[in-house]
Protein backbone atom coordinates (compact mmCIF):
# COMPACT_ATOMS: atom_id res chain seq x y z
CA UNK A 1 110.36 54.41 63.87
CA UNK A 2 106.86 55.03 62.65
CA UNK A 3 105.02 57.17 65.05
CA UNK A 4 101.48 57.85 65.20
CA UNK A 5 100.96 60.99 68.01
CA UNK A 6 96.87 61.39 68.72
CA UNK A 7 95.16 64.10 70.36
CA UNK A 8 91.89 65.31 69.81
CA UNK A 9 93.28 68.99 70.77
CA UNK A 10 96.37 68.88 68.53
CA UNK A 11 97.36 72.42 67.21
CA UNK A 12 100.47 73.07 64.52
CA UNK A 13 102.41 76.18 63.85
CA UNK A 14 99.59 77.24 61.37
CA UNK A 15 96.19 77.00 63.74
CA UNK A 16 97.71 77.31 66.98
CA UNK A 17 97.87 75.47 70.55
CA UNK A 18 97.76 73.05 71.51
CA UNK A 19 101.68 72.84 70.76
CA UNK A 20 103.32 70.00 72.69
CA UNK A 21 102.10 67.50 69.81
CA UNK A 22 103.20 69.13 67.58
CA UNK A 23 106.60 70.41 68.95
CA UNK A 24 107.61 67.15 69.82
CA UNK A 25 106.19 65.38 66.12
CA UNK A 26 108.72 67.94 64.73
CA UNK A 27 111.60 66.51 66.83
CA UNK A 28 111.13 63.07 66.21
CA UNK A 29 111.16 64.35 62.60
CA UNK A 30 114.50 65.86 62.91
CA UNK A 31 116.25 62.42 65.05
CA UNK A 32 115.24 60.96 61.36
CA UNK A 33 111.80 59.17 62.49
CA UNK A 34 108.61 59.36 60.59
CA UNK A 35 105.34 61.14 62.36
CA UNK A 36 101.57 61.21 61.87
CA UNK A 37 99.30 63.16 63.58
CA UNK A 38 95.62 62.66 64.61
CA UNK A 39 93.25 65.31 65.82
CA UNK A 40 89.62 66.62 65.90
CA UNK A 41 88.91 68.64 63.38
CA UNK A 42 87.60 71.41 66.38
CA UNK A 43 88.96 72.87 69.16
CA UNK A 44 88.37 75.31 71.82
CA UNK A 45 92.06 75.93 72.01
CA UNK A 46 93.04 76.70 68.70
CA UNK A 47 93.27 80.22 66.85
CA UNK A 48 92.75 78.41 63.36
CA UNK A 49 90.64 75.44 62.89
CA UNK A 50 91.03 73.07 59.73
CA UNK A 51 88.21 73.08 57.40
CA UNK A 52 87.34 69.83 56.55
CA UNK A 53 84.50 68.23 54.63
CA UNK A 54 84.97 64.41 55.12
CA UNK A 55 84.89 62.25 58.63
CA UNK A 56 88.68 62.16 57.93
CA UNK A 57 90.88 64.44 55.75
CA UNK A 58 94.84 64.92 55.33
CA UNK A 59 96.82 67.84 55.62
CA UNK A 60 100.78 67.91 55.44
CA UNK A 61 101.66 71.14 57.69
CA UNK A 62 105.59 71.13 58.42
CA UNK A 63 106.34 68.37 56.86
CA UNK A 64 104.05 66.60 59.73
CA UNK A 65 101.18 64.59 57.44
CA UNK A 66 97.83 65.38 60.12
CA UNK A 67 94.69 63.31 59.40
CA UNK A 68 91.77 65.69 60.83
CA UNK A 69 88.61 63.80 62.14
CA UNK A 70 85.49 65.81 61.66
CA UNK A 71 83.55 66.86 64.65
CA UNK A 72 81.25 69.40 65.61
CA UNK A 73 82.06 72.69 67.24
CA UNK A 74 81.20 73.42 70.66
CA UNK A 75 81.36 75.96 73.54
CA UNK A 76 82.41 75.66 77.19
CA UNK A 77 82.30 72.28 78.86
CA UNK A 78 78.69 71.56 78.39
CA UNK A 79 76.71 69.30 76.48
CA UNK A 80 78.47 70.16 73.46
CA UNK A 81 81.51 69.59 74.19
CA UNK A 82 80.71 65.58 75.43
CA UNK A 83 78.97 65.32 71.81
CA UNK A 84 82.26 66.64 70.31
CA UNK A 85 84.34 64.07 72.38
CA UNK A 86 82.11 61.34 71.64
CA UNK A 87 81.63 61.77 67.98
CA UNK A 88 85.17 61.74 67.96
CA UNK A 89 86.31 59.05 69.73
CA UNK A 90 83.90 56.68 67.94
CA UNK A 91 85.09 58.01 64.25
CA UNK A 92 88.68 57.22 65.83
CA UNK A 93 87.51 53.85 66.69
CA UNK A 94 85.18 52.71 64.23
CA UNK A 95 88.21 54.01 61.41
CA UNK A 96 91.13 52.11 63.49
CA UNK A 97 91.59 49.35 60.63
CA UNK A 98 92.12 52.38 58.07
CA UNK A 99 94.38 54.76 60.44
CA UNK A 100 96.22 51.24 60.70
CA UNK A 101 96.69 50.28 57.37
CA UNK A 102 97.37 53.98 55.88
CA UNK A 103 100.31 55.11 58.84
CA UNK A 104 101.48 51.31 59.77
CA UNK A 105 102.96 52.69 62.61
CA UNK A 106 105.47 51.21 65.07
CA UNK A 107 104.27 52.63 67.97
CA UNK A 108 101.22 55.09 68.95
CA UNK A 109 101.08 57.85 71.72
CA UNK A 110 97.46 58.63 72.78
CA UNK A 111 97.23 61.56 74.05
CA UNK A 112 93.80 62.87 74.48
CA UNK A 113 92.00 64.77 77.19
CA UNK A 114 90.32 62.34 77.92
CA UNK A 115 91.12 58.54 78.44
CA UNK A 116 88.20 57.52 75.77
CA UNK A 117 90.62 58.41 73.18
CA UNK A 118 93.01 55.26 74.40
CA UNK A 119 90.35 52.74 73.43
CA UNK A 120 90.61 54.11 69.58
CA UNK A 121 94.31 53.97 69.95
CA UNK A 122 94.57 50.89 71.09
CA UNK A 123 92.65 49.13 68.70
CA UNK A 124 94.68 50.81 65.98
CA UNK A 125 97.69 49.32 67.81
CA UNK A 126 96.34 46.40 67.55
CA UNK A 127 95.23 46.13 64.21
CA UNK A 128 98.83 47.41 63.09
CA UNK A 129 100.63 45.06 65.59
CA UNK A 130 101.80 48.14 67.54
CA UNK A 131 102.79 49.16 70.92
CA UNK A 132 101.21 52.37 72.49
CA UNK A 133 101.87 54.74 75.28
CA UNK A 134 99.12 57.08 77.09
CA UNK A 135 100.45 60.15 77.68
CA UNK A 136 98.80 62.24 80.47
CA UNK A 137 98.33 65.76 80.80
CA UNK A 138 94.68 66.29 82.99
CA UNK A 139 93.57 62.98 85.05
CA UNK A 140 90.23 62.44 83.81
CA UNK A 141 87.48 61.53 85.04
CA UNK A 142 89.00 63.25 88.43
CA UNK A 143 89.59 66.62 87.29
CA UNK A 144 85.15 66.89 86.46
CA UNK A 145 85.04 65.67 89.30
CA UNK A 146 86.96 67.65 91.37
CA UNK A 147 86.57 70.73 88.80
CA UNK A 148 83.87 70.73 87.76
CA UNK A 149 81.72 69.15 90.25
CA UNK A 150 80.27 65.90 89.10
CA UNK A 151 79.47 62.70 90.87
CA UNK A 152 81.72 59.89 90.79
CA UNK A 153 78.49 58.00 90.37
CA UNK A 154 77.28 60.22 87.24
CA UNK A 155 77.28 57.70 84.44
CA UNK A 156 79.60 59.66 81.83
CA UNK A 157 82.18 59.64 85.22
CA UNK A 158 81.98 55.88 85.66
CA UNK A 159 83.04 55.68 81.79
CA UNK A 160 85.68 57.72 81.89
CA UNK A 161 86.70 55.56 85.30
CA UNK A 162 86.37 52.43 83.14
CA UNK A 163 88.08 53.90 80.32
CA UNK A 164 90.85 55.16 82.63
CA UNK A 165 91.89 52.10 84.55
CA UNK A 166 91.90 50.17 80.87
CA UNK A 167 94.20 52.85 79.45
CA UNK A 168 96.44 52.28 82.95
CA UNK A 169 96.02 48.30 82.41
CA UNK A 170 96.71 47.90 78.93
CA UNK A 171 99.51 50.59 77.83
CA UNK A 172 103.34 49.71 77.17
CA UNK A 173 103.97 52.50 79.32
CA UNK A 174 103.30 56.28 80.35
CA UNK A 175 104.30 59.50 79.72
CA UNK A 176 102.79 61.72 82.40
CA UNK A 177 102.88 65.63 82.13
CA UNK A 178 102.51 66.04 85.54
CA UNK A 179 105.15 64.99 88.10
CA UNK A 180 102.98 63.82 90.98
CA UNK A 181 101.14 60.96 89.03
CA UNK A 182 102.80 57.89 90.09
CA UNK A 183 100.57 57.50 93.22
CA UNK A 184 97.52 57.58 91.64
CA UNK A 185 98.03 55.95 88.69
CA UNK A 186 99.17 52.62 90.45
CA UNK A 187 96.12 52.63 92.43
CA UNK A 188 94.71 52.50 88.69
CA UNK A 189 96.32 49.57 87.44
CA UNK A 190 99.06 51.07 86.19
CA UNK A 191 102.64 48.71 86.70
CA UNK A 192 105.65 50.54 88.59
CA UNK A 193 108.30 50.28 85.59
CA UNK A 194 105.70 51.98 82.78
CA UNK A 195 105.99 55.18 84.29
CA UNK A 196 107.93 58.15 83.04
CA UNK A 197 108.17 62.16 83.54
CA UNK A 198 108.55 64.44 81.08
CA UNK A 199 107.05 67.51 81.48
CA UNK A 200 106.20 70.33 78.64
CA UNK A 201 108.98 71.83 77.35
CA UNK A 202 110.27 75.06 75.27
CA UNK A 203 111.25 75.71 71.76
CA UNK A 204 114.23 78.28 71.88
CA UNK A 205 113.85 80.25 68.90
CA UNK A 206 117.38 81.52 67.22
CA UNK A 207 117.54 84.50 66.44
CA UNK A 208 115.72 86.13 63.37
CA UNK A 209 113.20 83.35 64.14
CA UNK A 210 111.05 85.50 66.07
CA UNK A 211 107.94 87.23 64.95
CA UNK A 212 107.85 91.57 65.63
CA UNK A 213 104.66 92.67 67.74
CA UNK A 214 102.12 94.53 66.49
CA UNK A 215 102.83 98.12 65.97
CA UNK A 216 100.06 99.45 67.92
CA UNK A 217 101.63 97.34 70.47
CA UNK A 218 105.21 98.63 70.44
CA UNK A 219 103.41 102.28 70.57
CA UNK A 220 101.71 101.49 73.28
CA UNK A 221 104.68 100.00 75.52
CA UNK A 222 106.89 102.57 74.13
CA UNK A 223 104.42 105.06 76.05
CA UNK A 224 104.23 103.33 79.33
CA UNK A 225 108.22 103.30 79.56
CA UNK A 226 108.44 106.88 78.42
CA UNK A 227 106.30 107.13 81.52
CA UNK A 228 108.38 105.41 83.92
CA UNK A 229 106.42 102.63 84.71
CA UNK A 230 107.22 98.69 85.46
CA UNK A 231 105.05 97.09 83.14
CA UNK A 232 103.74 93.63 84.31
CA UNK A 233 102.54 91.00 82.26
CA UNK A 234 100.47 87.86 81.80
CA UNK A 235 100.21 86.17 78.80
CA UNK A 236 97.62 82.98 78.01
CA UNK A 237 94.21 81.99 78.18
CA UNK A 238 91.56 84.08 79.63
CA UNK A 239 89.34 81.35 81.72
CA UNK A 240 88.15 80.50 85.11
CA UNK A 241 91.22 78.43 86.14
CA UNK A 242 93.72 81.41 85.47
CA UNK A 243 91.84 83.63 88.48
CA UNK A 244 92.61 86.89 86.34
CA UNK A 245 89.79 88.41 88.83
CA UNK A 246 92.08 88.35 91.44
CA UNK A 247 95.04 90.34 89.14
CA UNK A 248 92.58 92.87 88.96
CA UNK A 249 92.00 93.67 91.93
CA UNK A 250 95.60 93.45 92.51
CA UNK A 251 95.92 96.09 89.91
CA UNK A 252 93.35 98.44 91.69
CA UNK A 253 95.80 97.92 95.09
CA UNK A 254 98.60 99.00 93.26
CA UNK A 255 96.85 102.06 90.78
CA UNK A 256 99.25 104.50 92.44
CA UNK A 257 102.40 102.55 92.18
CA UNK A 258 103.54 103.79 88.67
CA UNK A 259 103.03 99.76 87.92
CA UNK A 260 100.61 98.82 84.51
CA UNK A 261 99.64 95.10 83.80
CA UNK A 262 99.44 93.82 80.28
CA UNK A 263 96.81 90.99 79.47
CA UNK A 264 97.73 89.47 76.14
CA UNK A 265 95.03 86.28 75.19
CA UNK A 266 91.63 85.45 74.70
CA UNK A 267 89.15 83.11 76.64
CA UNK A 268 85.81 82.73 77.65
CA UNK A 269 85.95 84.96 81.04
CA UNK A 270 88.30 88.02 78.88
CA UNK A 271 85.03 90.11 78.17
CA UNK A 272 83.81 89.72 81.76
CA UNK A 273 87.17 90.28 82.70
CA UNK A 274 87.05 93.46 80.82
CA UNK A 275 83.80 94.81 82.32
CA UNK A 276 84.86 94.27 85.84
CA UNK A 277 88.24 96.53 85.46
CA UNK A 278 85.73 99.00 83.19
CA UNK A 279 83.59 99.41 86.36
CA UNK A 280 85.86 100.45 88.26
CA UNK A 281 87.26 102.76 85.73
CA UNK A 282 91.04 100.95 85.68
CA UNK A 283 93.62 103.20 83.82
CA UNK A 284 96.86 100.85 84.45
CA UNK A 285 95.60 97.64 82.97
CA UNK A 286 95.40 96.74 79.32
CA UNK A 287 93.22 94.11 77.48
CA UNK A 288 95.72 93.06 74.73
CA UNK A 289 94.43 90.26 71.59
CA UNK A 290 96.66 87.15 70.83
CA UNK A 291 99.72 87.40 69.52
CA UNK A 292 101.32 84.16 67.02
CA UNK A 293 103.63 82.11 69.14
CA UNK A 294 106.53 84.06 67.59
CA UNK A 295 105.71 86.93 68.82
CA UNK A 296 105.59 86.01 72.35
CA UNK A 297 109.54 86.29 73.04
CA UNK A 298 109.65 89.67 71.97
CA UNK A 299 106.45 90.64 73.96
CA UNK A 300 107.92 89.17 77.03
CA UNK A 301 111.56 90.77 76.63
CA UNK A 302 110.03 94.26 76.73
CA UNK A 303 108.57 93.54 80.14
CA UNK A 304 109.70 93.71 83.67
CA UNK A 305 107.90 90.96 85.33
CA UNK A 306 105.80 88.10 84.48
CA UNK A 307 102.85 86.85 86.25
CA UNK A 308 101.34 83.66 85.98
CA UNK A 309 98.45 82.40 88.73
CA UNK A 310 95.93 79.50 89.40
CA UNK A 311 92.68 78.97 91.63
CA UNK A 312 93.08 77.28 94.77
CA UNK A 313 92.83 73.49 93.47
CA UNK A 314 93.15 70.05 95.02
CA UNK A 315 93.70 68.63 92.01
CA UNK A 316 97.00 71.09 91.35
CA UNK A 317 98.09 68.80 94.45
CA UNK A 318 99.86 66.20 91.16
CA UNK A 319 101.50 68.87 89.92
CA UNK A 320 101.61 71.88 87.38
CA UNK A 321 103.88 71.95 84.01
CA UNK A 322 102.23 75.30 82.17
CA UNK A 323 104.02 76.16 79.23
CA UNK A 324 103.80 79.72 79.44
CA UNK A 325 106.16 79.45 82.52
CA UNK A 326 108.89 78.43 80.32
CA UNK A 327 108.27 80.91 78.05
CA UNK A 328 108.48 82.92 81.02
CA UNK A 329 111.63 81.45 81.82
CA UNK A 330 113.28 81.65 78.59
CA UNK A 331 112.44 85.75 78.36
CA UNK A 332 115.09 86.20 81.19
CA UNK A 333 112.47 88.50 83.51
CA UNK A 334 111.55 87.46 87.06
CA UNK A 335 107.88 85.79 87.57
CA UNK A 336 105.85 85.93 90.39
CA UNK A 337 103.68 83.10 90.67
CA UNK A 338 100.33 82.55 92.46
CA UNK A 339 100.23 78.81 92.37
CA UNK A 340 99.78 76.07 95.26
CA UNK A 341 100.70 72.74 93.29
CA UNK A 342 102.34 69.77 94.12
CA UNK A 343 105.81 71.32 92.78
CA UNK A 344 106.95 74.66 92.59
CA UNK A 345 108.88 75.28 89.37
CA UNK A 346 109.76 79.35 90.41
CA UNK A 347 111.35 78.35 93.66
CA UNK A 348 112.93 75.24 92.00
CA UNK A 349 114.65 77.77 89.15
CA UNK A 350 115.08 80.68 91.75
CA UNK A 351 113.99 83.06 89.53
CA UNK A 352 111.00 84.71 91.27
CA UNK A 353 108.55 84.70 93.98
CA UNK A 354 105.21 82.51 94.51
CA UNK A 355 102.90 84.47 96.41
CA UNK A 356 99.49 82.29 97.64
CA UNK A 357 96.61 82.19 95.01
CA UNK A 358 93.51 84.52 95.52
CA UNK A 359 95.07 86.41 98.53
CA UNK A 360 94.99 90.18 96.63
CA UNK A 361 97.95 91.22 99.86
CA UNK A 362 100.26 88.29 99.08
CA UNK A 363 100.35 88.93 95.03
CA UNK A 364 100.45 92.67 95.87
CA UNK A 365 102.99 92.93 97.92
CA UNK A 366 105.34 89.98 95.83
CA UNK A 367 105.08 92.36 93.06
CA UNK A 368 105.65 95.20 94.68
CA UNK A 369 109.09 93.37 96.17
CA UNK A 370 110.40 92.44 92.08
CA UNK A 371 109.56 96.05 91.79
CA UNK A 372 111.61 97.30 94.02
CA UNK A 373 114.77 95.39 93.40
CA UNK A 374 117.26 96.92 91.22
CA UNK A 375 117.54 96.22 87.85
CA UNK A 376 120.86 94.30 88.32
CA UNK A 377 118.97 91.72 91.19
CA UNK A 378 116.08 91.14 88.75
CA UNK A 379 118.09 90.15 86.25
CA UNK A 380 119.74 87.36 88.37
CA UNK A 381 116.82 86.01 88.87
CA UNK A 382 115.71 86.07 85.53
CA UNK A 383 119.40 84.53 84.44
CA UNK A 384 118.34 81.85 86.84
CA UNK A 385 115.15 81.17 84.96
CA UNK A 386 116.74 81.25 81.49
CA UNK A 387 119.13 78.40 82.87
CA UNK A 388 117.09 76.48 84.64
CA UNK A 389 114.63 76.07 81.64
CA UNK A 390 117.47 75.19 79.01
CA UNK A 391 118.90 72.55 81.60
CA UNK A 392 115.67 70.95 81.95
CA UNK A 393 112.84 71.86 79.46
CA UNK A 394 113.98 72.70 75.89
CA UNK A 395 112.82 70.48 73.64
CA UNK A 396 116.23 68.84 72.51
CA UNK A 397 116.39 67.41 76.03
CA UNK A 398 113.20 66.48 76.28
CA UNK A 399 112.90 64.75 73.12
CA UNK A 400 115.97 62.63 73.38
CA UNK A 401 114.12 61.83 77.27
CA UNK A 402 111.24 60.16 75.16
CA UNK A 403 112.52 58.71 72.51
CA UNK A 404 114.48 56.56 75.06
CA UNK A 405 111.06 55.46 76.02
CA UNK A 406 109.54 54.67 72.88
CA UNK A 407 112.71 52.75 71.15
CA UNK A 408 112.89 51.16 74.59
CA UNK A 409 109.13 49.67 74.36
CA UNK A 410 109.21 49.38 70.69
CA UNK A 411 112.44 47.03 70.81
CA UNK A 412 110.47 44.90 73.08
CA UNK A 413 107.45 44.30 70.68
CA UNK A 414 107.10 40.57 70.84
C-alpha cells in the first residue's frame, strides 16, 4: 500500500515529538509498504523545526519522504496559534490536487489536532481515488470547550463542530487514541463498524540503541545515591495540564524524607515552575533540560519511581493513552499516577499506585508507600509494567492492529 499519514504536529527522530506518526510511518515501512508524511512546517511540540522556504518543501528523514507545509510560528493557544492552523489547513487544501498526484496514495490517515485538517485530506482522497481514516487523539472542538473555556456558540467552535461531524460522516473508518470514544463519536455521525482502538504505543530499543545522559547528569544522580536518597522522577512537558504545581508542593511535604524529584522537559509553565520551588528555597527538587528520546531509557533506569499526573478534567472522562507511561512501563520502576480518566492503565498493569490528582496528602503519602517497599516488591511491580506494555503497546503489535484496518478498508475501495 501507498500511505499518506498527515498531521500538522508530526515530529521524526531528527526534530522531535510528536512521535506516534512517525513511529508508526516507520513500521509500515518495515511490513514492505510505502509512506509519506505531511506536516506544518511549526510546532509547539517539537525540539527542531524544519526550515523551509516554499508553501511546501520535501525532506526524506529515515527513509520516510515528509512534505513540510509552511506556516507561521506561534505561542500558546492564542490568536496565533488559530492563524497557524488556518494557514495550514487551507495550503493543505488548496494543494490537494498536487499532494494527490505527487504521493498517489492508496489510502490517507488524517490525523490532525484538529478536525479542519480532514477536509484537506479528504479532498486529496478524492482527487487520488483514495480511502481515508481520521485518526483521533484530542476531540475537538470539545476539549476548547471544556479546556479552555469557549462557547459552543463561539463561531471558530461551531466550525470545528461542522468540521467534526463531516470528518465522523465521511471517513472509511477510525482510529481513536483514546478508548472511551465510541459514545460520542456515534452521536457524531460516526457508523458502529468504523470504529477501532489502538492506543499509543512504545518503541523497545535493543540494546546499544540507546543514547548515554548527559554527564553533568550522571554526576548529579551519582551524588543523590551516594546520599541515600530515592530519587523520583517525571519526565515530559512542562504545561498547565501536567499540574507540576501540585508535585511541588508534594516535594516540600516530603523535604525531610531523604526523597529528591527529578523534572526532565521543557514547557511553557517550567520557568514559573521554577520560581515557585525557588521561593520557597527547595533543595530536593531539580529542574533538568530535555533529553533526545534515546536517552530517556537510561534516565528512567537510574530511578526509583516514576510519576506521571493530570488536572482534574471532565474531558479525561474518554480516556488517557500518554506515551510517557509506557516509557514508564518499559523502564521496569513502579509509577505512581495522579490521574482520574476514563481508564486506569497503572491499576490495569499492576505496576503502581494512582493516587487522586491535586490532593498534595494522596500523592504524598502513595509515594511515600513505593518508598517504603523493599527493593524486591518494587521490582514486581515494575516487572508487571514491563509486561504489560510489551503485551499490549509495543509498536510491532500495534502496527500489525492497524494495518488490519487499513488493508481491510483499502480492499473494499469500490
Amino acid at each position: 500500500m501507498r500511505i499518506l499519514y498527515e498531521c500538522d504536529l508530526a515530529g521524526s527522530s531528527v526534530h522531535g515529538m510528536a512521535y506516534r506518526i512517525f513511529q508508526f510511518s516507520r513500521e509500515f515501512q518495515k511490513k514492505g509498504h510505502e509512506v509519506s508524511i505531511i506536516g506544518a512546517s511549526f510546532s509547539h511540540v517539537r525540539q527542531i523545526n524544519p526550515v523551509v522556504k516554499d508553501v511546501m518543501t520535501d525532506e526524506i528523514i529515515d527513509g520516510i519522504k515528509y512534505r513540510w507545509i509552511k506556516t507561521p510560528k506561534y505561542t500558546g493557544n492564542g490568536i496565533g496559534r488559530v492563524v497557524h492552523m488556518l494557514i495550514y489547513n487551507i495550503r493543505l487544501f488548496f494543494y490537494a490536487g498536487k499532494i494527490a498526484e505527487d504521493f498517489r496514495p492508496d489510502v490517507i490517515i488524517s490525523s490532525g489536532v484538529s478536525p479542519f485538517d480532514f477536509i484537506g485530506c479528504n479532498r486529496i482522497a478524492r482527487k487520488a481515488n483514495a480511502k481515508i481514516l481520521l485518526e483521533v487523539g484530542d476531540l475537538w472542538p470539545l476539549s476548547p470547550i471544556e479546556l479552555g473555556g469557549y462557547s459552543k456558540y463561539h463561531p471558530f467552535i461551531i466550525a470545528l463542530q461542522f468540521a467534526e461531524n463531516f470528518s465522523f460522516k465521511k471517513c472509511d473508518a477510525v482510529i481513536s487514541i483514546l478508548p472511551k470514544t465510541l459514545k460520542y463519536m456515534l452521536i457524531h455521525g460516526l457508523k458502529p463498524g468504523k470504529f477501532h482502538y489502538i492506543p499509543n504505543g512504545i518503541y523497545t530499543y535493543k540494546v546499544g540503541e540507546e543514547s548515554s545522559l548527559p554527564e553533568e547528569y550522571e554526576i548529579l544522580i551519582n551524588k543523590l545515591k551516594s546520599e541515600e536518597n530515592t530519587l523520583i522522577a517525571y519526565t515530559g512537558a512542562h504545561g498547565i495540564a501536567n499540574d507540576l504545581d501540585s508535585l511541588i508542593v508534594v516535594a516540600d511535604k516530603l523535604k525531610d524524607e531523604n526523597i529528591v524529584f527529578l523534572l526532565v522537559g521543557s514547557g511553557p509553565e517550567k520557568e514559573k515552575l521554577m520560581n515557585l520551588a525557588s521561593e520557597i528555597n527547595l533543595r530536593n527538587i531539580f529542574f533538568l533540560n530535555s533529553i533526545p528520546k534515546k536517552s530517556i531509557p537510561v534516565f528512567l533506569n537510574k530511578m526509583d519511581i516514576l510519576y506521571l499526573g493530570l488536572q482534574k478534567q471532565p474531558l479525561f472522562r474518554f480516556g488517557i493513552s500518554p506515551n510517557k507511561i509506557f516509557d514508564y512501563m518499559m523502564s521496569g520502576k513502579p509509577i505512581v499516577q495522579a490521574i482520574e480518566a476514563g481508564n486506569n492503565l497503572v491499576e490495569e498493569a499492576k505496576c503502581g499506585i494512582s493516587a487522586e490528582p491535586e490532593n498534595i496528602e494522596n500523592i504524598a503519602s502513595a509515594i511515600l508507600h513505593l518508598r517504603n517497599l523493599t527493593p524486591a516488591e518494587r521490582d514486581i511491580l515494575g516487572k508487571n509494567g514491563q509486561a504489560f506494555v510489551k503485551a499490549n503497546h509495543s509498536y510491532d503489535i500495534l502496527t500489525d492492529k492497524y494495518l488490519k484496518v487499513l488493508e481491510s478498508v483499502v480492499l473494499n475501495k469500490e
